[in-house]
PDB file of N, CA and C in Angstrom:
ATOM      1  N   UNK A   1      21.389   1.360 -14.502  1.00  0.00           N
ATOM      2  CA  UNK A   1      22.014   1.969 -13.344  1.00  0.00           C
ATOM      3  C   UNK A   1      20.921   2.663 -12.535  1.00  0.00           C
ATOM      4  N   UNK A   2      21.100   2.540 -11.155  1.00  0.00           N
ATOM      5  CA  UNK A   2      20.022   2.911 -10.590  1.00  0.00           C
ATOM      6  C   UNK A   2      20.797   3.720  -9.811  1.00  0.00           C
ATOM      7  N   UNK A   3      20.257   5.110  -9.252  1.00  0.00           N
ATOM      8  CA  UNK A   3      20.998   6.170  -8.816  1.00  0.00           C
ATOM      9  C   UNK A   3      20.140   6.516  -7.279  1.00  0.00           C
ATOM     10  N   UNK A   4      21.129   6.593  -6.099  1.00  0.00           N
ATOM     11  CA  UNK A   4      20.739   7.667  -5.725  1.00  0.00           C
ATOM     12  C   UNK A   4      21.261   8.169  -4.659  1.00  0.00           C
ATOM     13  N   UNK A   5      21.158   8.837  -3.761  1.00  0.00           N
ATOM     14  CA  UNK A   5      22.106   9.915  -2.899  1.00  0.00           C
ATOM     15  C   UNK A   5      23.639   9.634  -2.785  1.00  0.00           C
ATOM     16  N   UNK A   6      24.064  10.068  -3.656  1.00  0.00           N
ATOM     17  CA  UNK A   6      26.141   9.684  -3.348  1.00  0.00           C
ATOM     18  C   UNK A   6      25.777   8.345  -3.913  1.00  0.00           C
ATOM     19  N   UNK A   7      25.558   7.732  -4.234  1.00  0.00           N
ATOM     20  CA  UNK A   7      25.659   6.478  -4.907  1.00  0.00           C
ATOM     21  C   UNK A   7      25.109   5.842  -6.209  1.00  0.00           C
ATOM     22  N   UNK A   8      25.224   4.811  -6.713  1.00  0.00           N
ATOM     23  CA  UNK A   8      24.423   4.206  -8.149  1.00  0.00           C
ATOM     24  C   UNK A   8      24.686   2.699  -7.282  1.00  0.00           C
ATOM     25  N   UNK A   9      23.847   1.800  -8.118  1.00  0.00           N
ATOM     26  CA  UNK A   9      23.771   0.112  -8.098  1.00  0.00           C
ATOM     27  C   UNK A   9      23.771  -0.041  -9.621  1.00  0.00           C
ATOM     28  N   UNK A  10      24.181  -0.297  -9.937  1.00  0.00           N
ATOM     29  CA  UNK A  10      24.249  -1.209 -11.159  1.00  0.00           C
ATOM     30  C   UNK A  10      23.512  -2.666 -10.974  1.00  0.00           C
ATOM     31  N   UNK A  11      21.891  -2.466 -11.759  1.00  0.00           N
ATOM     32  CA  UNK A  11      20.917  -3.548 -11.903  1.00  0.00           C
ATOM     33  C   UNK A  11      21.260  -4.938 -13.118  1.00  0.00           C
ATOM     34  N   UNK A  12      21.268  -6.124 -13.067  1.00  0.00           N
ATOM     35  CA  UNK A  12      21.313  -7.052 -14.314  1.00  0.00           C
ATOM     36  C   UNK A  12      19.696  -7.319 -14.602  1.00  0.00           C
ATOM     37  N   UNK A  13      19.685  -7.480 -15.468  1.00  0.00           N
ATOM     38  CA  UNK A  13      18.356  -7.748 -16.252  1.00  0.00           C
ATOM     39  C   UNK A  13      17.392  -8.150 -15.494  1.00  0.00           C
ATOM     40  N   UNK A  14      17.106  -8.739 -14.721  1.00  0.00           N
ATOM     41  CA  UNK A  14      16.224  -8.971 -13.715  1.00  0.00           C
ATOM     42  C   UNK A  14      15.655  -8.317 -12.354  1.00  0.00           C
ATOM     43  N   UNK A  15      17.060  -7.352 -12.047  1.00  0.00           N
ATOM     44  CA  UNK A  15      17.120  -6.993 -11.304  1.00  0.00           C
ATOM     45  C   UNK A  15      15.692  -5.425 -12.255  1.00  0.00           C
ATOM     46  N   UNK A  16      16.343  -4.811 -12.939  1.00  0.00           N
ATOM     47  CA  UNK A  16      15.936  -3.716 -13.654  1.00  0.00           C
ATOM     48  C   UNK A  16      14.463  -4.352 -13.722  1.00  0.00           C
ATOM     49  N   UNK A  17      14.092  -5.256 -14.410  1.00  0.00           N
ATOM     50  CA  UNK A  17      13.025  -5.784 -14.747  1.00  0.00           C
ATOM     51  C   UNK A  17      12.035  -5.817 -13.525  1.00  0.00           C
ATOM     52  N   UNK A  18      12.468  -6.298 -12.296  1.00  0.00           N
ATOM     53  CA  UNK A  18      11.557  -6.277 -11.393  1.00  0.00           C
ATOM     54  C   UNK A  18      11.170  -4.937 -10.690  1.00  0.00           C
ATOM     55  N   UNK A  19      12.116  -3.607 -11.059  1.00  0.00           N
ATOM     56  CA  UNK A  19      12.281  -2.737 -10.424  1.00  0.00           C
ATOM     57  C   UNK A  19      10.820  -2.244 -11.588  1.00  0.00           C
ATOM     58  N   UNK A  20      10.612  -2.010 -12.867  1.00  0.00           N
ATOM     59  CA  UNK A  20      10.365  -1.771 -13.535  1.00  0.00           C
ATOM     60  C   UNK A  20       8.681  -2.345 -13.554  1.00  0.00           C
ATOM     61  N   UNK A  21       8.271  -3.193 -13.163  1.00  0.00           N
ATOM     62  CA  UNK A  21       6.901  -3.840 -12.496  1.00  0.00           C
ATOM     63  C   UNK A  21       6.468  -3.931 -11.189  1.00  0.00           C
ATOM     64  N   UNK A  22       7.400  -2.842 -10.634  1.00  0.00           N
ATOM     65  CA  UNK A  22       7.372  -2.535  -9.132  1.00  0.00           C
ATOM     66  C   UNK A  22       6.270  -0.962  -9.449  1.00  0.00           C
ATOM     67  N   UNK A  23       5.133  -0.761  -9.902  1.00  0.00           N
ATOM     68  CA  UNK A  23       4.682   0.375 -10.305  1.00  0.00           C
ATOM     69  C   UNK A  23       3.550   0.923  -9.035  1.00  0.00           C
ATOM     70  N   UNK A  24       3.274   0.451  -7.728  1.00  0.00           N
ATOM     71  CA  UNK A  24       2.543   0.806  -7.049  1.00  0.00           C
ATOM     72  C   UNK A  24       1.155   0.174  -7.004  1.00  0.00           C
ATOM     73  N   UNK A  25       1.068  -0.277  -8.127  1.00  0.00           N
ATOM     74  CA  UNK A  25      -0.421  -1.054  -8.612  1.00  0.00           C
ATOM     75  C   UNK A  25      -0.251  -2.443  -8.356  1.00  0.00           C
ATOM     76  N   UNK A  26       0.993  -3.158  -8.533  1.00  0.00           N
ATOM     77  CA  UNK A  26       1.079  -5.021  -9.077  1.00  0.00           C
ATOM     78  C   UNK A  26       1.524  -5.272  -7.338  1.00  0.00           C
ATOM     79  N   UNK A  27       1.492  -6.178  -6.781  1.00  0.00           N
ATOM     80  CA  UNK A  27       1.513  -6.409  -5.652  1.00  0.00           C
ATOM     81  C   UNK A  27       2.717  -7.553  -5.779  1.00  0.00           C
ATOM     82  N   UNK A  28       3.364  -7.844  -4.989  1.00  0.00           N
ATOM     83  CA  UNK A  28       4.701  -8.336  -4.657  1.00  0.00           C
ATOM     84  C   UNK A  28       4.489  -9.288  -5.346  1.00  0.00           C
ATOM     85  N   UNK A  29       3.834 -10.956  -5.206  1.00  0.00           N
ATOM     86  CA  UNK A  29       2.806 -11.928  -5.660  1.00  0.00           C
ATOM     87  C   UNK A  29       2.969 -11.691  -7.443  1.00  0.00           C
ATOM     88  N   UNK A  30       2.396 -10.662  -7.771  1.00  0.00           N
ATOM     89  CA  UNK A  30       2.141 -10.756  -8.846  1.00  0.00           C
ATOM     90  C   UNK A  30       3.415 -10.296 -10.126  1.00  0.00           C
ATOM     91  N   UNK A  31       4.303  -9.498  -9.008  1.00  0.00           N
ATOM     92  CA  UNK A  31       5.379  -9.114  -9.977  1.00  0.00           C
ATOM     93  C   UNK A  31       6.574 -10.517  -9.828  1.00  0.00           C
ATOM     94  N   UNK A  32       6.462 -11.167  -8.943  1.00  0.00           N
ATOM     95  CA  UNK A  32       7.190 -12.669  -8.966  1.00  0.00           C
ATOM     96  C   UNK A  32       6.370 -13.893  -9.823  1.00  0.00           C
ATOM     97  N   UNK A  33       5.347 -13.624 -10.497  1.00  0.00           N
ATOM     98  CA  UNK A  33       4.442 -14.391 -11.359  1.00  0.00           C
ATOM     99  C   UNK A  33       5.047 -13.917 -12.021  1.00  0.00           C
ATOM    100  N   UNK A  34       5.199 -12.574 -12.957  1.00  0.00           N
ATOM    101  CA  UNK A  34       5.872 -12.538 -14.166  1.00  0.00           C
ATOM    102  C   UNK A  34       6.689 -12.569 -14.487  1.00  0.00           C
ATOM    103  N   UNK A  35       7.730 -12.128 -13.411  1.00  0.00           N
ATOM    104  CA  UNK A  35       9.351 -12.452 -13.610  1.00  0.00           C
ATOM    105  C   UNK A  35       9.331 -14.301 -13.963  1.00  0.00           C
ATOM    106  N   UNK A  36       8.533 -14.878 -12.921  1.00  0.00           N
ATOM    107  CA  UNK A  36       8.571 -16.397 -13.143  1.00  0.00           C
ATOM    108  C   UNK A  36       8.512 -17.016 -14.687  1.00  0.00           C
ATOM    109  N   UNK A  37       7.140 -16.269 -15.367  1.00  0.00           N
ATOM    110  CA  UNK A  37       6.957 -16.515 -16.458  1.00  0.00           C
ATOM    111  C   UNK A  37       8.216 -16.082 -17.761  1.00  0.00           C
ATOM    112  N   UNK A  38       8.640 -14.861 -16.745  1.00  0.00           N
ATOM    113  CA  UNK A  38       9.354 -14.081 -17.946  1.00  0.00           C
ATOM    114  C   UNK A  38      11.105 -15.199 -17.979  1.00  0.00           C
ATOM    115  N   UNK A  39      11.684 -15.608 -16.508  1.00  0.00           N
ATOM    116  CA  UNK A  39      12.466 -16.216 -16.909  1.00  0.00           C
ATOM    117  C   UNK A  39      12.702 -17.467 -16.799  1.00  0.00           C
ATOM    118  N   UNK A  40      11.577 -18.361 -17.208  1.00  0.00           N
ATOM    119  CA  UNK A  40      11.007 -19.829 -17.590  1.00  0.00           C
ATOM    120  C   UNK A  40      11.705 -20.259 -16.164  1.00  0.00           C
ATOM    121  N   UNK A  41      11.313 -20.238 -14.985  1.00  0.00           N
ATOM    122  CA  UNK A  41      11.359 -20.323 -13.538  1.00  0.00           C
ATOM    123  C   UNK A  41       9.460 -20.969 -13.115  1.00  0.00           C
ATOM    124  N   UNK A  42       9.648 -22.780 -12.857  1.00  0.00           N
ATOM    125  CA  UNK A  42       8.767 -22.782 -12.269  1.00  0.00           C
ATOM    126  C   UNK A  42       8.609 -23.176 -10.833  1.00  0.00           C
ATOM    127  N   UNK A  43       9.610 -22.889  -9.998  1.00  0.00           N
ATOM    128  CA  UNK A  43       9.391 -22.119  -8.858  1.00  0.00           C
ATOM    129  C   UNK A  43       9.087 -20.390  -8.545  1.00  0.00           C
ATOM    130  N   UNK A  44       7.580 -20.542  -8.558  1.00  0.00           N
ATOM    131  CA  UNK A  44       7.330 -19.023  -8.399  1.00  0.00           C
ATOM    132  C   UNK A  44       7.755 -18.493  -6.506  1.00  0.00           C
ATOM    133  N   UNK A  45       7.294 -19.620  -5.400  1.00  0.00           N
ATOM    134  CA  UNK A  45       7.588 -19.228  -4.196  1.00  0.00           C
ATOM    135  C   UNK A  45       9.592 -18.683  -4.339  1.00  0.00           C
ATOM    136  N   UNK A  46      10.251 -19.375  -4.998  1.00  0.00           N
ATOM    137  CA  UNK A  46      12.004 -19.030  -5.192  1.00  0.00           C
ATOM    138  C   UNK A  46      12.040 -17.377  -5.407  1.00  0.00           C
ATOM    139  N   UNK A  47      11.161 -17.600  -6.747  1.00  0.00           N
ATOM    140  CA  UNK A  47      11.182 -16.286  -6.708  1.00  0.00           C
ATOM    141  C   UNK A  47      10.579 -15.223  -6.195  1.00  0.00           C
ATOM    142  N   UNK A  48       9.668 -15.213  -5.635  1.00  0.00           N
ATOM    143  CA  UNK A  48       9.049 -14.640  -4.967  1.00  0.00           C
ATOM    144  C   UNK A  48      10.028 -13.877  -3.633  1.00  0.00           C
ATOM    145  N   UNK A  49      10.775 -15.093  -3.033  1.00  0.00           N
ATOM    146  CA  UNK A  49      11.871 -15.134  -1.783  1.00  0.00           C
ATOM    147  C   UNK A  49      12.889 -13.729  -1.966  1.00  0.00           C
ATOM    148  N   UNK A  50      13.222 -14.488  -3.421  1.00  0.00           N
ATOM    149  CA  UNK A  50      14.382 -13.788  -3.803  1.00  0.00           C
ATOM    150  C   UNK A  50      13.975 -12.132  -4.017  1.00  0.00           C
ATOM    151  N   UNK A  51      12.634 -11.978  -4.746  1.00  0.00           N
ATOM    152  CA  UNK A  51      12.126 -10.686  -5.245  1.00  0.00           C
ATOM    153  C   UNK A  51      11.911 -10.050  -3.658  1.00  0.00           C
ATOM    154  N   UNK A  52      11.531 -10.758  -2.514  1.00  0.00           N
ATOM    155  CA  UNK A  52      11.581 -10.108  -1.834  1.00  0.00           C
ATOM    156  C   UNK A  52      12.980  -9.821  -0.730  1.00  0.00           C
ATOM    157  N   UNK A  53      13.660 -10.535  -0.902  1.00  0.00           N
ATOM    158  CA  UNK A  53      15.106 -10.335  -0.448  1.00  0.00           C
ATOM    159  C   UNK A  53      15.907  -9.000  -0.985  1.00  0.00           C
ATOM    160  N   UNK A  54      15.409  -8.822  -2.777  1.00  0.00           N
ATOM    161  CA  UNK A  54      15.962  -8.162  -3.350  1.00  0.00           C
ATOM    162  C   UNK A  54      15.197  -6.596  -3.125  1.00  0.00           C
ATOM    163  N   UNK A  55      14.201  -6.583  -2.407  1.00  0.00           N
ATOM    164  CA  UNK A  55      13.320  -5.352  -1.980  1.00  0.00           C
ATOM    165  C   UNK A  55      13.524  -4.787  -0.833  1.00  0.00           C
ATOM    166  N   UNK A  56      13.518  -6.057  -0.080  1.00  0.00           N
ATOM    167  CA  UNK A  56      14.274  -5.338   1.261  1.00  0.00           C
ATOM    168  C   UNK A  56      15.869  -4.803   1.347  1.00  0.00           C
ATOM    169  N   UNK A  57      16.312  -5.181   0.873  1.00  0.00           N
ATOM    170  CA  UNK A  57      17.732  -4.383   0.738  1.00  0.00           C
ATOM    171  C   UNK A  57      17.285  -3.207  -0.076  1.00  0.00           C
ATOM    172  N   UNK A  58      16.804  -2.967  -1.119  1.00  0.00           N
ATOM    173  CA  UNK A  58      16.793  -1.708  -1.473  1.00  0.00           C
ATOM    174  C   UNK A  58      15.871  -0.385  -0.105  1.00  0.00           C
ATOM    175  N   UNK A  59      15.091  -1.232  -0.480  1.00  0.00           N
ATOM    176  CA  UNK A  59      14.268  -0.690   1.021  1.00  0.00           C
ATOM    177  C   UNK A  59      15.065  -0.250   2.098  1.00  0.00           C
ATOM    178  N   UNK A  60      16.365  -0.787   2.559  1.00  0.00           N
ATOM    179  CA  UNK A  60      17.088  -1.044   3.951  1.00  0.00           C
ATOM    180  C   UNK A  60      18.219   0.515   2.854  1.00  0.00           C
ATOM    181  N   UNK A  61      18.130   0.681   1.660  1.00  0.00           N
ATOM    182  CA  UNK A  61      19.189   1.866   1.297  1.00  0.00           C
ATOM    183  C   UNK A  61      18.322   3.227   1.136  1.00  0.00           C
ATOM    184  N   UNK A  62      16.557   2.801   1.040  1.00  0.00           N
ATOM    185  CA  UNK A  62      16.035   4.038   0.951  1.00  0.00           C
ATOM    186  C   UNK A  62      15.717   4.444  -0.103  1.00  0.00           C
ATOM    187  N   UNK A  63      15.524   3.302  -1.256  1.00  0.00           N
ATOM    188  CA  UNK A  63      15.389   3.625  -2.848  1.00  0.00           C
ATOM    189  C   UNK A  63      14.341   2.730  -3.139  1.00  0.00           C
ATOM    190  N   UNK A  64      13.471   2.169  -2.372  1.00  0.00           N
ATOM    191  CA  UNK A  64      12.395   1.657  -2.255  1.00  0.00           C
ATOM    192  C   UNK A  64      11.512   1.574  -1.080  1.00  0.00           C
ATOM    193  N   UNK A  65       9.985   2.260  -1.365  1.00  0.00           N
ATOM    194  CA  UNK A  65       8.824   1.724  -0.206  1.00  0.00           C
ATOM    195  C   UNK A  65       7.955   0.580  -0.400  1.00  0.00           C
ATOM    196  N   UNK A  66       7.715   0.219   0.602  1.00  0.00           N
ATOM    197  CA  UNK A  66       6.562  -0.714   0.728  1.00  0.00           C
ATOM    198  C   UNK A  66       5.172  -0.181   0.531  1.00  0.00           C
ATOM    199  N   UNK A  67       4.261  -0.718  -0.710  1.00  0.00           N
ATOM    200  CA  UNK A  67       3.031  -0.148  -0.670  1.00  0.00           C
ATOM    201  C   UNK A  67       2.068  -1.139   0.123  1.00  0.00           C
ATOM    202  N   UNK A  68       2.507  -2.397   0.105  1.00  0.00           N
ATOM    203  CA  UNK A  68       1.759  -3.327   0.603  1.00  0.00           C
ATOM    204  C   UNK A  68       1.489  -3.256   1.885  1.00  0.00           C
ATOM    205  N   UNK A  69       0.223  -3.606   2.793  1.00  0.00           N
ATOM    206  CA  UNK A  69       0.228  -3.873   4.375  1.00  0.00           C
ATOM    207  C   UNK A  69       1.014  -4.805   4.397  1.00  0.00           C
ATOM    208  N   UNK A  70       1.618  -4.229   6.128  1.00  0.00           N
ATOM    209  CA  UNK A  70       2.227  -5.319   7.090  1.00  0.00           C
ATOM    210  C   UNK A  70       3.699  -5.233   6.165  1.00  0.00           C
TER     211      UNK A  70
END
């Protein structure tokens, strides 16, 4: 469960997982390499899409920044 102002999201395993290698250090790229690896996905660009689909909405609620340029 991910919490925050007046609200929670309830994450599924992947979701948590990517939130969780989201540490400021691994760069977008590289946290969609391991999710790839982690859930035998060899489309890494899919996921990549999706990891970033799934960032910008959090982003768009205010429970995630962008460390990356641009």
């Amino acid at each position: 469960m991910l919490l925050y102002p007046e609200r929670g999201l309830l994450l599924n395993d992947a979701g948590y997982m990517a939130l969780s290698l989201c540490n400021g250090h691994r760069r977008t790229h590289e946290v969609a390499l391991i999710l790839a690896r982690r859930f035998e996905i060899d489309d890494v660009d899919s996921v990549l899409a999706r990891l970033n689909g799934f960032l910008g909405r959090l982003g768009k609620l205010g429970v995630v920044e962008s460390a990356e340029p641009g």
